[in-house]
Protein backbone atom coordinates (compact mmCIF):
# COMPACT_ATOMS: atom_id res chain seq x y z
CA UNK A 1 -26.27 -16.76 -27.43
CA UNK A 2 -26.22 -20.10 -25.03
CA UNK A 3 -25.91 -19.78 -21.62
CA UNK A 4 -22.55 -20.37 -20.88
CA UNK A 5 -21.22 -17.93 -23.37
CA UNK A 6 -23.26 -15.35 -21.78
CA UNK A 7 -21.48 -16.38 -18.11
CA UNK A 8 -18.02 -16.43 -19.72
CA UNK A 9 -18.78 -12.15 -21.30
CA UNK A 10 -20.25 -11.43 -18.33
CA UNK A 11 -17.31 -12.67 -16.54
CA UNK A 12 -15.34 -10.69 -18.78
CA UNK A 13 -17.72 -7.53 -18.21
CA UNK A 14 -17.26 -8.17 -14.36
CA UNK A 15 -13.41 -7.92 -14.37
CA UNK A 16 -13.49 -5.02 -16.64
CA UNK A 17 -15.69 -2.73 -14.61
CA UNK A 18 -15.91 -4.71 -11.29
CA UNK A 19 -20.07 -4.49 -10.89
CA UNK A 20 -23.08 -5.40 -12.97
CA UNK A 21 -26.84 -4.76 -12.67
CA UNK A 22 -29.63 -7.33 -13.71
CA UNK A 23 -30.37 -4.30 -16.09
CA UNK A 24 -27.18 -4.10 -17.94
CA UNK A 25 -27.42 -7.91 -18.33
CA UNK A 26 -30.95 -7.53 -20.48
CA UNK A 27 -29.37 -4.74 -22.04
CA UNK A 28 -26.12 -6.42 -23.22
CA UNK A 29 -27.48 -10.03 -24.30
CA UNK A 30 -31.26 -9.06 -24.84
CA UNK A 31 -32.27 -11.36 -22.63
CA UNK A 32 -35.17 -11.01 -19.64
CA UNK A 33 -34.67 -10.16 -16.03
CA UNK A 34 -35.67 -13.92 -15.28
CA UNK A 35 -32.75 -15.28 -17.90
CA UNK A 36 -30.33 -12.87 -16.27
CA UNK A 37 -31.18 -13.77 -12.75
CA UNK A 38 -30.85 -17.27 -13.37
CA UNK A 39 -27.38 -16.21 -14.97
CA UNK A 40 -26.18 -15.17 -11.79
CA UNK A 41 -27.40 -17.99 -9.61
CA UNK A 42 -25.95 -19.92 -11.77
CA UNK A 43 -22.56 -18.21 -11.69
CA UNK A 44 -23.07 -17.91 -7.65
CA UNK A 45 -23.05 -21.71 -7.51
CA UNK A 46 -20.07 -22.02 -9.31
CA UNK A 47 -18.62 -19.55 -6.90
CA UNK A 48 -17.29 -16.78 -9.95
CA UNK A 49 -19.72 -14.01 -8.03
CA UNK A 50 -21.08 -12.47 -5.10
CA UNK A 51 -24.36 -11.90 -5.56
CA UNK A 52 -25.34 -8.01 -4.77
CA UNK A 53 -29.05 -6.31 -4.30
CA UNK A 54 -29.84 -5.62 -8.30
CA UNK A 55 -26.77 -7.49 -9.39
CA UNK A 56 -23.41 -9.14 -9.01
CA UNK A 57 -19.79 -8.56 -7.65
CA UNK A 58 -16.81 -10.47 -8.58
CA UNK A 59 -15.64 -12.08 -5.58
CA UNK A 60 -12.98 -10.51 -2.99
CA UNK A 61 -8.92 -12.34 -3.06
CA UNK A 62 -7.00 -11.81 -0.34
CA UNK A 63 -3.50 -12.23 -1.03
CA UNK A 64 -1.33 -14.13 1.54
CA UNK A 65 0.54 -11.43 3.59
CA UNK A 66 4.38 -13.18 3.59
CA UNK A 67 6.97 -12.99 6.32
CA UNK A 68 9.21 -10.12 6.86
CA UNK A 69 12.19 -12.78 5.28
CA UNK A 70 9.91 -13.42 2.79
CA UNK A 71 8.94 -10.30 1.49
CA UNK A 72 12.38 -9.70 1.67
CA UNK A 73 13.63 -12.04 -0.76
CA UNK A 74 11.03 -10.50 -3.09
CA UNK A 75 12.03 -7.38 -3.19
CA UNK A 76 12.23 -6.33 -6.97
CA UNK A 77 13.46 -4.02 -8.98
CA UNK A 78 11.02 -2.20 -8.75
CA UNK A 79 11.22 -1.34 -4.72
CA UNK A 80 14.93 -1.11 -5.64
CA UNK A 81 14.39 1.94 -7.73
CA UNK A 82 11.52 3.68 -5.03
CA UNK A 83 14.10 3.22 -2.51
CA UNK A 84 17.02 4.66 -4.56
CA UNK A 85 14.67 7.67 -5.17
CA UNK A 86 13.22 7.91 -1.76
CA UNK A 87 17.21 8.02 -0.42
CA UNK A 88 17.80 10.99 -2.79
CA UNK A 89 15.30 13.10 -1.20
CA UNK A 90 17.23 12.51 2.54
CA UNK A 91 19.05 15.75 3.27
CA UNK A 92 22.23 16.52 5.65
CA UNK A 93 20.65 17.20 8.93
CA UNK A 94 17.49 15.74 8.01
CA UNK A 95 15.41 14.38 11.38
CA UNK A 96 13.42 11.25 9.67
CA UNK A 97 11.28 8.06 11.00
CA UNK A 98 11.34 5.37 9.14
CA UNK A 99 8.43 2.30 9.21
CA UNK A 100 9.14 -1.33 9.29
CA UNK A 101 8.66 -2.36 5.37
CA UNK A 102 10.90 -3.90 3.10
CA UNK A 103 10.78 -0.71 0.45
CA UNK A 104 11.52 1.37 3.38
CA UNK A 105 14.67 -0.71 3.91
CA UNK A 106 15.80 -0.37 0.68
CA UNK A 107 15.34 3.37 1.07
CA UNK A 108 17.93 2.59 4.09
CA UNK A 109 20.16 0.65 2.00
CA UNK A 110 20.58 3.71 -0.59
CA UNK A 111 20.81 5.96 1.70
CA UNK A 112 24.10 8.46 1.57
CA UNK A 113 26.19 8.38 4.40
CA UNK A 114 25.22 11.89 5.83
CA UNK A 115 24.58 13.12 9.33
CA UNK A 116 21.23 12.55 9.79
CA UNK A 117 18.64 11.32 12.97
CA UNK A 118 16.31 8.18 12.12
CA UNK A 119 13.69 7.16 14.73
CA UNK A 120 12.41 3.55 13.52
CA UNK A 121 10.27 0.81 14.74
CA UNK A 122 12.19 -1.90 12.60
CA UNK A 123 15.04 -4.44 13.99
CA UNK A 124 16.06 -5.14 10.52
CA UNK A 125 16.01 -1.47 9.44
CA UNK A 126 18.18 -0.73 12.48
CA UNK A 127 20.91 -2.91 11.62
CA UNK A 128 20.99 -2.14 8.37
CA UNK A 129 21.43 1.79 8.79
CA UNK A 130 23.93 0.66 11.72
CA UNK A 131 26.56 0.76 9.11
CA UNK A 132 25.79 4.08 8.22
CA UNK A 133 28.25 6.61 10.35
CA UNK A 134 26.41 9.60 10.22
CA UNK A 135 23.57 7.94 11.31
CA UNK A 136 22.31 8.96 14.67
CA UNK A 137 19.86 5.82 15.42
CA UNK A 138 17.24 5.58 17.73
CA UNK A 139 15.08 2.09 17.94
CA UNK A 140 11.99 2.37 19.47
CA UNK A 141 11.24 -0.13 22.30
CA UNK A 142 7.80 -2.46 22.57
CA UNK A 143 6.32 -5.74 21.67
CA UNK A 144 8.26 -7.21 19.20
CA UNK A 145 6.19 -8.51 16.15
CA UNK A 146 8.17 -11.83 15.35
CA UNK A 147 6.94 -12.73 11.96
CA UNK A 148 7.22 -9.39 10.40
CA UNK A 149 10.05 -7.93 12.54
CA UNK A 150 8.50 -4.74 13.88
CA UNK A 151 7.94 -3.26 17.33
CA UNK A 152 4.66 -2.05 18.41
CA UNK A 153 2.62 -1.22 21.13
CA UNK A 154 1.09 1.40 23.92
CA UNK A 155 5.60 1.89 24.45
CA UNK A 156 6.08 2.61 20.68
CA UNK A 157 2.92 5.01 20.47
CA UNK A 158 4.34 6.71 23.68
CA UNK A 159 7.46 7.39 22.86
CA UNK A 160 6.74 9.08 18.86
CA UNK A 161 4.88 11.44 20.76
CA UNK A 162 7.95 12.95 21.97
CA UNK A 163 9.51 13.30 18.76
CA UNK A 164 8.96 15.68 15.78
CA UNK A 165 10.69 15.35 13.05
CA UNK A 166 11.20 16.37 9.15
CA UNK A 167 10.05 13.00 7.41
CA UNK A 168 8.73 10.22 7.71
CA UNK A 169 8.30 7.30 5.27
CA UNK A 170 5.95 4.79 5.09
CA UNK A 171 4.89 1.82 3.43
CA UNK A 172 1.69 0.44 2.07
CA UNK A 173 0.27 -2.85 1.81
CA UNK A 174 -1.99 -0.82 -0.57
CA UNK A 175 -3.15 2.77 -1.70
CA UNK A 176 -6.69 3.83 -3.30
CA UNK A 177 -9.44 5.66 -2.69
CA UNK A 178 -9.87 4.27 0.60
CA UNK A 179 -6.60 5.80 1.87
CA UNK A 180 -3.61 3.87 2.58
CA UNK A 181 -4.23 0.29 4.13
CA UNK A 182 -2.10 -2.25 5.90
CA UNK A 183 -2.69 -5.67 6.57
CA UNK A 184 -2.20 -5.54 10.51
CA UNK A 185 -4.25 -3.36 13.03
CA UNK A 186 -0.66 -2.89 15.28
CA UNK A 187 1.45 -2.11 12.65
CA UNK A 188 -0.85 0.33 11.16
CA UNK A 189 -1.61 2.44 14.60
CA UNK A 190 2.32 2.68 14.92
CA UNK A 191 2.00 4.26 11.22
CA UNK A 192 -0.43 6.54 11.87
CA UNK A 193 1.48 7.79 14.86
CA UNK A 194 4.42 8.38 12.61
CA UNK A 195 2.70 10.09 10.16
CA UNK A 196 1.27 12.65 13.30
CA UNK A 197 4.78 13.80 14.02
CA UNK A 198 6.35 14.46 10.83
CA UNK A 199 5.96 18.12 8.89
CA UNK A 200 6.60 15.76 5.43
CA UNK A 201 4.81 11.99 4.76
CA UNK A 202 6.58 10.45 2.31
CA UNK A 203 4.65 7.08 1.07
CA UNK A 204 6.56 4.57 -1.01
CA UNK A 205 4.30 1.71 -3.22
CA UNK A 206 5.28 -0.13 -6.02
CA UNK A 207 2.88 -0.33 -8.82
CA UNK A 208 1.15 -3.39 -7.21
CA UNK A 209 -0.17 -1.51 -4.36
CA UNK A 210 -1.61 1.20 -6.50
CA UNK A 211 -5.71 1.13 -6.08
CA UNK A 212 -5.60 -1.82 -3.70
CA UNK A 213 -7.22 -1.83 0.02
CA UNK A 214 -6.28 -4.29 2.40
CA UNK A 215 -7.46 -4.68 5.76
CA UNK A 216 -7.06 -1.67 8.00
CA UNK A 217 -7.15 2.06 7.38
CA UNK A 218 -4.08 4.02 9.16
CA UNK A 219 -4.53 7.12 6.70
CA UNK A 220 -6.54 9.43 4.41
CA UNK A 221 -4.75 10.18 1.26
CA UNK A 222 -4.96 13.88 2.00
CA UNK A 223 -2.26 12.62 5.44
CA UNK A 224 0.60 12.03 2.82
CA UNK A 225 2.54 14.58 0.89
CA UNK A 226 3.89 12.42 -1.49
CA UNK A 227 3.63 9.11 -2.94
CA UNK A 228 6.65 7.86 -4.55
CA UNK A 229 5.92 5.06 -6.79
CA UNK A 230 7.73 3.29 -10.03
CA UNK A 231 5.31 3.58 -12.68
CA UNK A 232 3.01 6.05 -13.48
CA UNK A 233 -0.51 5.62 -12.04
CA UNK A 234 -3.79 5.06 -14.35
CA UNK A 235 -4.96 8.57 -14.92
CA UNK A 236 -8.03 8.46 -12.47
CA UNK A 237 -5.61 8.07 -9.42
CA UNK A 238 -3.36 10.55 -10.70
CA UNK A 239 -6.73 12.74 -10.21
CA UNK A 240 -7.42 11.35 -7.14
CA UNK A 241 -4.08 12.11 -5.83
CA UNK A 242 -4.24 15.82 -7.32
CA UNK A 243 -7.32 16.66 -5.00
CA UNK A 244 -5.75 15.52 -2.24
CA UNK A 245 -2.65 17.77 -3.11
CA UNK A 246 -0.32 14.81 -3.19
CA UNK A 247 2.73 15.10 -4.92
CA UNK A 248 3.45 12.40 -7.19
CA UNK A 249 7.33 10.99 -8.02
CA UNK A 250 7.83 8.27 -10.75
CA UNK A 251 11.20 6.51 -10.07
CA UNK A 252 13.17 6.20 -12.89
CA UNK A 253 14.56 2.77 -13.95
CA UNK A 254 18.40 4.64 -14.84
CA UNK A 255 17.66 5.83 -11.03
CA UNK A 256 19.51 2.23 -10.27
């Protein structure tokens, strides 16, 4: 096998099971450690790896983070139908914070016109659910977070304290073993701080943000009680999720 076929299945190997050792290289092509070192310089230079002690990595893509408008005029189908099922779970009565994400909002936009109390950090959320007449709303004061339309802040943290409520929901930039991760430090201390004060954590993801980890931590998987999501997860999460006692909810698509 010539050299650049064994880059282009190694490649291949790489995206399959994310690592490889100098070791599995000789294994794989036959080849010596020497050959399979100079394999991975070689793919190092043409920046396809991160080189690791023993072997190789593929490299790290961080996906641009859009506006608050922009995520907006994304949102799919698919956050459609986790925010039609998310709205079904919202009772008469129900005390409930609600986090400033665009699935979140279309939880809002679903949501029955019952008497209910929402606590959120969102300007966008609070308009929306301003047409709602049952809905007692309460927007949380602090810096205001232009681009992506949330309030945060020492204010924000302050003032969840006081309240305790039913539910919360949340949203995730993404959700894996790591826990659940957000792009931004501010937004995710105001999340954790939610999560605190609720007796139910409700976490909605699309199928995107399923065994992704961005930036910052706010949780541990075992800090959500469910994890409503619109396809179901490869069966090693759905493992991962059971010992952490997370309930799991697959929207429908005839939820819509």
């Amino acid at each position: 096998m010539y050299q650049e076929e064994r880059l282009i299945s190694i490649i291949d190997y790489l995206k399959e099971r994310k690592r490889i050792s100098v070791e599995q290289i000789c294994s794989l092509f036959g080849v010596s450690r020497d050959t399979a070192r100079r394999d991975l310089v070689k793919l190092q230079e043409q920046g396809a790896i991160i080189r690791t002690r023993g072997g190789a990595i593929l490299p790290t893509v961080h996906d641009e983070v859009k506006d608050y408008s922009g995520r907006l005029g994304m949102v799919s189908e698919e956050k459609s139908m986790i925010g039609k099922a998310a709205a079904s779970l919202i009772r008469e009565g129900d005390r409930m914070i609600l986090d400033a994400s665009t699935t979140v909002q279309s939880c809002a936009e679903h949501l029955p016109d019952v008497n209910c109390t929402i606590i959120t950090n969102s300007i966008n959320l609070a308009e929306v659910l301003s047409s709602r007449k049952g809905a007692d709303i309460h927007l949380l004061g602090g810096k205001l977070q232009k681009e992506h339309r949330f309030l945060y802040g020492a204010s924000v943290i302050e003032k969840l304290s006081c309240y305790h409520v039913d539910k919360a929901l949340i949203g995730v930039v993404g959700v894996s073993e790591h826990g659940l991760t957000i792009a931004h430090e501010e937004d995710g201390m105001v999340k954790r701080k939610i999560i605190s004060q609720a007796k139910q954590v409700i976490a909605l993801a699309d199928h995107s943000k399923i065994g992704r980890t961005d930036f910052y931590r706010y949780a541990e998987l075992s800090d959500i009680d469910l994890l409503i999501t619109d396809r179901l997860p490869p069966k090693p999460f759905q493992k991962l999720l059971d010992e952490h006692d997370v309930e799991l909810l697959v929207a429908e698509h005839h939820d819509i």
